[in-house]
C-alpha atoms as a PDB file:
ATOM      1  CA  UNK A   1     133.357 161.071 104.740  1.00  0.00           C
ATOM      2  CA  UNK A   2     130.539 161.016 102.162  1.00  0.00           C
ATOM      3  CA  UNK A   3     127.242 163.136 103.344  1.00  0.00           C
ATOM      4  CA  UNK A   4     125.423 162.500  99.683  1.00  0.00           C
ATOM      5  CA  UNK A   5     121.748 161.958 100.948  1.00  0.00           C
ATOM      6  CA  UNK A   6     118.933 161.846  98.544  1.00  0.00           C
ATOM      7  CA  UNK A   7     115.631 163.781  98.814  1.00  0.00           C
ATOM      8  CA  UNK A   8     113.002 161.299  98.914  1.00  0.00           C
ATOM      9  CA  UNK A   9     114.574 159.785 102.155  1.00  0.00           C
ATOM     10  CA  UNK A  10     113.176 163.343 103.650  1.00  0.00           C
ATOM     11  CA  UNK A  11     109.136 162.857 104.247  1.00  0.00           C
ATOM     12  CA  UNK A  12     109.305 166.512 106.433  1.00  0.00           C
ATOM     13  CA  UNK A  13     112.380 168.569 106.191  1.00  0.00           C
ATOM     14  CA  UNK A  14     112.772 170.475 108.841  1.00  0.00           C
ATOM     15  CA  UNK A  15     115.452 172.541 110.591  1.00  0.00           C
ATOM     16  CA  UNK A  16     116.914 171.832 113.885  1.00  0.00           C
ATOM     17  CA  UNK A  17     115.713 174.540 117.191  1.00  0.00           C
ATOM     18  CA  UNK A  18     116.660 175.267 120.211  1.00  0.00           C
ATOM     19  CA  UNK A  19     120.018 175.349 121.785  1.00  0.00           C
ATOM     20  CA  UNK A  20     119.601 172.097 124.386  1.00  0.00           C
ATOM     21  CA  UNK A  21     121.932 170.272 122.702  1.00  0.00           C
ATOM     22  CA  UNK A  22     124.497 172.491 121.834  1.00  0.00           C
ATOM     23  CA  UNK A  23     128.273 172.287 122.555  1.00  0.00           C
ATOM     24  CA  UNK A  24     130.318 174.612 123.503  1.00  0.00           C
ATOM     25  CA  UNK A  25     134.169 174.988 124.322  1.00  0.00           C
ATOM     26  CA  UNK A  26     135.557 174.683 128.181  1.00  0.00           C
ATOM     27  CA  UNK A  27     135.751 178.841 127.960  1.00  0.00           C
ATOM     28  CA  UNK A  28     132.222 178.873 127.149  1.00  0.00           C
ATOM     29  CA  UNK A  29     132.176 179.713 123.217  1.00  0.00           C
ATOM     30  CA  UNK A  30     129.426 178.606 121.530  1.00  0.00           C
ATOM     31  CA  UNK A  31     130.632 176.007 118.759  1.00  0.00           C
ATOM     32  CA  UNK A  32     130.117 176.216 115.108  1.00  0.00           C
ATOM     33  CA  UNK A  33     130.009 174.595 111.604  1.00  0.00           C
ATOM     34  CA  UNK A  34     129.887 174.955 108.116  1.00  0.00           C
ATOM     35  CA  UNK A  35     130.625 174.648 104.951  1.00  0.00           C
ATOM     36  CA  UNK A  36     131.432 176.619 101.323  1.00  0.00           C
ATOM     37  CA  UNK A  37     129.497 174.415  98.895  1.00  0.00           C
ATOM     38  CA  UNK A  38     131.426 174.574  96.034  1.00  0.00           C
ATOM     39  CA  UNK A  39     131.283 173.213  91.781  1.00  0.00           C
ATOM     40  CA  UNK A  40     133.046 173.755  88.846  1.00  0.00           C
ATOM     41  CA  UNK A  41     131.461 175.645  86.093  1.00  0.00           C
ATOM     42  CA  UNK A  42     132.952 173.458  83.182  1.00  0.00           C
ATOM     43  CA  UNK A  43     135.683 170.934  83.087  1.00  0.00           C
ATOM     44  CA  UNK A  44     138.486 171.953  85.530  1.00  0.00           C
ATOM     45  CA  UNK A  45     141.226 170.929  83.321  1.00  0.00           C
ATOM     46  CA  UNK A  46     140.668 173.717  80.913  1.00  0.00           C
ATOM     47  CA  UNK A  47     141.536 176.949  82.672  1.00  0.00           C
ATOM     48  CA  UNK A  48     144.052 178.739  83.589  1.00  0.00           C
ATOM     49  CA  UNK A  49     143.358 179.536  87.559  1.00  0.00           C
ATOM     50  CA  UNK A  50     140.625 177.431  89.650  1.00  0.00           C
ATOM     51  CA  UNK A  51     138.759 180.963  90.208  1.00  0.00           C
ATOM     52  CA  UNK A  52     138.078 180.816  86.366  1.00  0.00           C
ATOM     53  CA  UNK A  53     135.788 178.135  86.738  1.00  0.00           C
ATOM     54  CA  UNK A  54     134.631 177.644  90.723  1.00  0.00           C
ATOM     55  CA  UNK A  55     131.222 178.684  91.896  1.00  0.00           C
ATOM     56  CA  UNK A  56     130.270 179.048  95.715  1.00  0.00           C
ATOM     57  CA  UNK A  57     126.999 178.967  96.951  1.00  0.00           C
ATOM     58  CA  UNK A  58     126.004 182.059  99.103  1.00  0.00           C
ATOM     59  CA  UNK A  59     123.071 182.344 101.307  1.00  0.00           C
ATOM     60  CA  UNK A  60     121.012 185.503 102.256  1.00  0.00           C
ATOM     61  CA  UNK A  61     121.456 185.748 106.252  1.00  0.00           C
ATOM     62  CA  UNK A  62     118.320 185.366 108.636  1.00  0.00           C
ATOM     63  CA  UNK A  63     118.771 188.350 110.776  1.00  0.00           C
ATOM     64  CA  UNK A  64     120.657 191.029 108.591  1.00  0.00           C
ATOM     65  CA  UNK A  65     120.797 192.110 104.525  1.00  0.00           C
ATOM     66  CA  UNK A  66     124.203 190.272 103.910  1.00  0.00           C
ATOM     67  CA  UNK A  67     125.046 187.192 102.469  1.00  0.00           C
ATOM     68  CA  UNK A  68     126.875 184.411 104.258  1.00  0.00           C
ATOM     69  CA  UNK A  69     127.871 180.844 103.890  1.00  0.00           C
ATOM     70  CA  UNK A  70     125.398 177.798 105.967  1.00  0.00           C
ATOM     71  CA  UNK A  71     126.566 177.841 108.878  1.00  0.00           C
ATOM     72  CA  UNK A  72     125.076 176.563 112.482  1.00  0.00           C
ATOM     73  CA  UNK A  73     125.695 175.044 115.885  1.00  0.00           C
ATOM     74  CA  UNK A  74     127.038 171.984 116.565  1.00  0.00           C
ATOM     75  CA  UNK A  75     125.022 169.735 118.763  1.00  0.00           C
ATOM     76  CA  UNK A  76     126.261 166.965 120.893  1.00  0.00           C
ATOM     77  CA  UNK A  77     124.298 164.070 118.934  1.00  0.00           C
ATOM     78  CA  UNK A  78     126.311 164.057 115.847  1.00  0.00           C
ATOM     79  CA  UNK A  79     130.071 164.780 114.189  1.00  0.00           C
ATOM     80  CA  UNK A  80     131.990 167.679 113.473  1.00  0.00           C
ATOM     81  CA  UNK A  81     131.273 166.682 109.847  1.00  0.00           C
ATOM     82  CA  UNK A  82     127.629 165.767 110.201  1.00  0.00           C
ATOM     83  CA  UNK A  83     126.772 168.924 111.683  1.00  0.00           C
ATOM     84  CA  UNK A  84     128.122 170.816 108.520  1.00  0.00           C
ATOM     85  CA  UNK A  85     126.531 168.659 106.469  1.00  0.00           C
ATOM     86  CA  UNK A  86     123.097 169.345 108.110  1.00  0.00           C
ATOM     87  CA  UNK A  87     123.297 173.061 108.287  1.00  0.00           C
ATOM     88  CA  UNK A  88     124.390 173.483 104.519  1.00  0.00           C
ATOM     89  CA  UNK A  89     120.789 170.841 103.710  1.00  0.00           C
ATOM     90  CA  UNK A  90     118.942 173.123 106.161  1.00  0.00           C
ATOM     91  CA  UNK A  91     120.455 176.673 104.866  1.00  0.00           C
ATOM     92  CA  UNK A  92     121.713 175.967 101.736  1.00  0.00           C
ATOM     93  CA  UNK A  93     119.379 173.209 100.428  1.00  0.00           C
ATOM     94  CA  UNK A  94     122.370 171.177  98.685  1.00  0.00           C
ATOM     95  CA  UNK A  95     123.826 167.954  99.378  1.00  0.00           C
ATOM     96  CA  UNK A  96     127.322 166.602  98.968  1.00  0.00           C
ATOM     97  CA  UNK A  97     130.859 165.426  99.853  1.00  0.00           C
ATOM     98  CA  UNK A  98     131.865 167.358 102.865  1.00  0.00           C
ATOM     99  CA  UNK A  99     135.974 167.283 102.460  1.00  0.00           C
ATOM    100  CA  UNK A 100     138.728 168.373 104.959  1.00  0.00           C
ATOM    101  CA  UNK A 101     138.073 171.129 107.385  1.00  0.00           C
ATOM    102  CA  UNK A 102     139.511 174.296 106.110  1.00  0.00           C
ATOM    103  CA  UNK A 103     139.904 175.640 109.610  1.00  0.00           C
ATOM    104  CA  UNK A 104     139.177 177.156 112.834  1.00  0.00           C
ATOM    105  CA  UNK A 105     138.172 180.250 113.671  1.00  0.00           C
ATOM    106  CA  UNK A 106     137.877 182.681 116.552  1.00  0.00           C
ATOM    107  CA  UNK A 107     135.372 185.304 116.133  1.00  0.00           C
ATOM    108  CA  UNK A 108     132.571 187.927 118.232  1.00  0.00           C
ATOM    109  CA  UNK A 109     129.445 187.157 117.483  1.00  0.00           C
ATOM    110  CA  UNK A 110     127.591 190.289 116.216  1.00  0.00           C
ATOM    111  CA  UNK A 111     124.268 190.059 117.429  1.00  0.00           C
ATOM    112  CA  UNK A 112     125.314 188.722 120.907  1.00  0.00           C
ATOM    113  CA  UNK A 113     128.479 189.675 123.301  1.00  0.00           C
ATOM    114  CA  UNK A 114     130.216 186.717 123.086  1.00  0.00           C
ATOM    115  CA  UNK A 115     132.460 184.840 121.267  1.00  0.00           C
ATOM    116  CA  UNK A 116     132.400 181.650 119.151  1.00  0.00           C
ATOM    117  CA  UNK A 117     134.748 178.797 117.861  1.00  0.00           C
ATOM    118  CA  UNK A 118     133.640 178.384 114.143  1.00  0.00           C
ATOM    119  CA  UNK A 119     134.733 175.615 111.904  1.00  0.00           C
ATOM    120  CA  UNK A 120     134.327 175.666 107.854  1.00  0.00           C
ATOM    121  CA  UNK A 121     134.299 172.439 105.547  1.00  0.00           C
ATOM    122  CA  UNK A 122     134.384 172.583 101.677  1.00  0.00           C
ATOM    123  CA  UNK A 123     131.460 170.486 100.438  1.00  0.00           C
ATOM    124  CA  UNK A 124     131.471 169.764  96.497  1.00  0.00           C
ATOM    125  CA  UNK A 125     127.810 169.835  95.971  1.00  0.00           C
ATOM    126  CA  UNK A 126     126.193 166.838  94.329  1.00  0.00           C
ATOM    127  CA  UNK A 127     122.491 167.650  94.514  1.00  0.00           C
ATOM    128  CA  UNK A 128     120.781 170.583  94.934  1.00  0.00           C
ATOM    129  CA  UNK A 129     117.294 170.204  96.063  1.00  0.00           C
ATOM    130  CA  UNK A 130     113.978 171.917  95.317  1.00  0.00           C
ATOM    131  CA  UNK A 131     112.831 171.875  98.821  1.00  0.00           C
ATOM    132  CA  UNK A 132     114.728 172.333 101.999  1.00  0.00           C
ATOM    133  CA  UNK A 133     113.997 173.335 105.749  1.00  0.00           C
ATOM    134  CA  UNK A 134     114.786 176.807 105.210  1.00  0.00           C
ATOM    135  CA  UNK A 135     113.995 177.481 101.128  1.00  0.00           C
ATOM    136  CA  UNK A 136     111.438 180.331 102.690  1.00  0.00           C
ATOM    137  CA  UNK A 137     113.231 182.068 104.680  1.00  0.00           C
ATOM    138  CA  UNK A 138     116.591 182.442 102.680  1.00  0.00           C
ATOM    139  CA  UNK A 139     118.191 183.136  99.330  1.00  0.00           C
ATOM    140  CA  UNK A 140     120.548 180.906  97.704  1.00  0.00           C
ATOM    141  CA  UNK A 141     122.686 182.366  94.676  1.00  0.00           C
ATOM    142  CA  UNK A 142     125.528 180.723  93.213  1.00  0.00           C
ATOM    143  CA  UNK A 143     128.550 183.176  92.427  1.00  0.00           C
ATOM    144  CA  UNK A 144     131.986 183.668  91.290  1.00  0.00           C
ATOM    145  CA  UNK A 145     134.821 183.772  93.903  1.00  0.00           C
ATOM    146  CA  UNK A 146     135.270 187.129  93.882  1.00  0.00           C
ATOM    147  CA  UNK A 147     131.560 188.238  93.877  1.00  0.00           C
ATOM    148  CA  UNK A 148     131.133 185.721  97.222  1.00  0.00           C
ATOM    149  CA  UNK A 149     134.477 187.505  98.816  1.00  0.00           C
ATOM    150  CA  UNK A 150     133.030 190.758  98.733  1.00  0.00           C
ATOM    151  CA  UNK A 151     129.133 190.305  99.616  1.00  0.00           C
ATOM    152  CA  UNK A 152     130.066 187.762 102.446  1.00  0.00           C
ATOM    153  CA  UNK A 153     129.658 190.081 105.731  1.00  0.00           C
ATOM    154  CA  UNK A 154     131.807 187.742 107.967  1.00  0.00           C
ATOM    155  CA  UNK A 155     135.706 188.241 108.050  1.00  0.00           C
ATOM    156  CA  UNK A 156     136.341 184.553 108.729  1.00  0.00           C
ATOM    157  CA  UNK A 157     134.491 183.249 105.898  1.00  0.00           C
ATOM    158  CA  UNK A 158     136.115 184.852 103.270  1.00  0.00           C
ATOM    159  CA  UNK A 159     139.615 183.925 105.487  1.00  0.00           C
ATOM    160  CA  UNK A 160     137.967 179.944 105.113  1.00  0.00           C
ATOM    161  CA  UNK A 161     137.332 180.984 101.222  1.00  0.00           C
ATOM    162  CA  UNK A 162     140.777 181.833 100.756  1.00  0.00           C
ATOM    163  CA  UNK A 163     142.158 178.542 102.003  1.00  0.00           C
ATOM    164  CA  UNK A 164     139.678 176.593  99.746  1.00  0.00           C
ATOM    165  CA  UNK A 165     140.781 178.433  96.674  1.00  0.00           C
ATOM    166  CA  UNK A 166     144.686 177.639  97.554  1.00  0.00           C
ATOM    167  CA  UNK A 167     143.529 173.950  98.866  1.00  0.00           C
ATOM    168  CA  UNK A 168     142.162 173.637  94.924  1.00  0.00           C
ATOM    169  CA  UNK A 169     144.875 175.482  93.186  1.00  0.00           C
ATOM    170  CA  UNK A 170     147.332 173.546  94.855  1.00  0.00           C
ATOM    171  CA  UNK A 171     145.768 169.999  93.986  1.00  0.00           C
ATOM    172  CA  UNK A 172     145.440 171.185  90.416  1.00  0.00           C
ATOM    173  CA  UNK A 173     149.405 172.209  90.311  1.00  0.00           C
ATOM    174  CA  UNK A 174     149.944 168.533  91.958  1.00  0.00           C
ATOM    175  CA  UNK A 175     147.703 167.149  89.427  1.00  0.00           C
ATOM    176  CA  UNK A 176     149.863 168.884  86.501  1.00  0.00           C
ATOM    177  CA  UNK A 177     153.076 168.001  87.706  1.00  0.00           C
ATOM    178  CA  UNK A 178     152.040 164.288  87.879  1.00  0.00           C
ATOM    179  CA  UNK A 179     150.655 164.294  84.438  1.00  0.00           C
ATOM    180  CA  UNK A 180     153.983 165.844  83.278  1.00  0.00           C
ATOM    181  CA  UNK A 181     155.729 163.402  85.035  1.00  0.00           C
ATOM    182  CA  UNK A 182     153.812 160.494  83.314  1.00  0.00           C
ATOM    183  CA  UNK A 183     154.752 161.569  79.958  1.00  0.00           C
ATOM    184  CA  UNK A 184     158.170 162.235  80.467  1.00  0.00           C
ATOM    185  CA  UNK A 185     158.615 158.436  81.905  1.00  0.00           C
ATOM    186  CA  UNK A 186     156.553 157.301  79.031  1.00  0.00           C
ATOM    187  CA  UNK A 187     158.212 159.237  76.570  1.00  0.00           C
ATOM    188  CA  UNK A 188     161.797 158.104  78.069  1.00  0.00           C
ATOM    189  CA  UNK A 189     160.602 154.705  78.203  1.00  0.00           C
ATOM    190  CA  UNK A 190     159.332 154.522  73.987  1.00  0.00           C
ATOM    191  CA  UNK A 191     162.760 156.031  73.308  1.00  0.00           C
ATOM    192  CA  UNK A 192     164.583 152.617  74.467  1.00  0.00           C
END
């Protein structure tokens, strides 16, 4: 599914309130969505390990000092994947290709006594806009794998950050081997 949205279709952004349409799971646990907008810093083909050249994009959180991926509830009028695209516009202020979910994710909320069901996308960013529902009320900051693992204050994120990096690293070892494998048929095949 492709969530690539340009700005000028937006004549008010605004972010989504109120918890009226909200779903949550038979047990009760308030549902969950988003995403690790991700880039390359360069071309991808000339590294060594994906962390060389990945960025994520981090977001200052709304009711403590750490930094967090978008991430909000998922509300009965739209998909698993639309919700994760709208909270990373609304949070995150970027726009992109929201790929396979990465996961699911038990976890205790911190603020209230209860537990949720979270669910993290990837989302290869394709725009990043200069005005978005929440630009004044968070931080944005685009960092290195490593630098994202250890400011993000939630356990399960950097779990969902994990899987992306293998997701990636795996691909790119796929992508080698089938390269290699071109070659040798075409080199077996101008030996004849």
């Amino acid at each position: 599914m492709v969530a690539l949205v340009s700005q000028e279709n937006f004549p008010a952004l605004v972010s989504r309130t109120g918890r009226h349409l909200q779903r949550y799971t038979k047990a009760g646990r308030r549902q969950v969505v988003g995403c690790i907008p991700y880039k390359y810093k360069s071309n991808k083909q000339d590294f060594l390990d994906i962390e060389e050249v990945l960025e994520v994009l981090v977001i200052s959180s709304q009711k403590g000092k750490g930094m967090l991926f978008p991430k909000g509830g998922w509300e009965l009028d739209e998909t698993i994947m639309e919700a994760a695209s709208r909270e990373t516009l609304e949070e995150a202020g970027v726009l992109g290709i929201v790929e396979c979910a990465l996961g699911e994710w038990s976890f205790k909320s911190k603020t209230h006594d209860t537990y949720y069901e979270g669910y993290m996308f990837p989302l290869l960013v394709q725009e990043e806009l200069d005005f978005w529902p929440e630009k004044n009320l968070r931080e944005r900051k685009w960092m290195s794998v490593a630098d994202a693992k250890e400011c993000c204050q939630h356990w399960w994120m950097k779990e969902a950050l994990d899987r992306l990096v293998n997701r990636l690293r795996s691909q790119k070892q796929l992508e080698e081997e089938e390269l290699a494998s071109c070659i040798l048929s075409f080199q077996s095949k101008s030996n004849l």
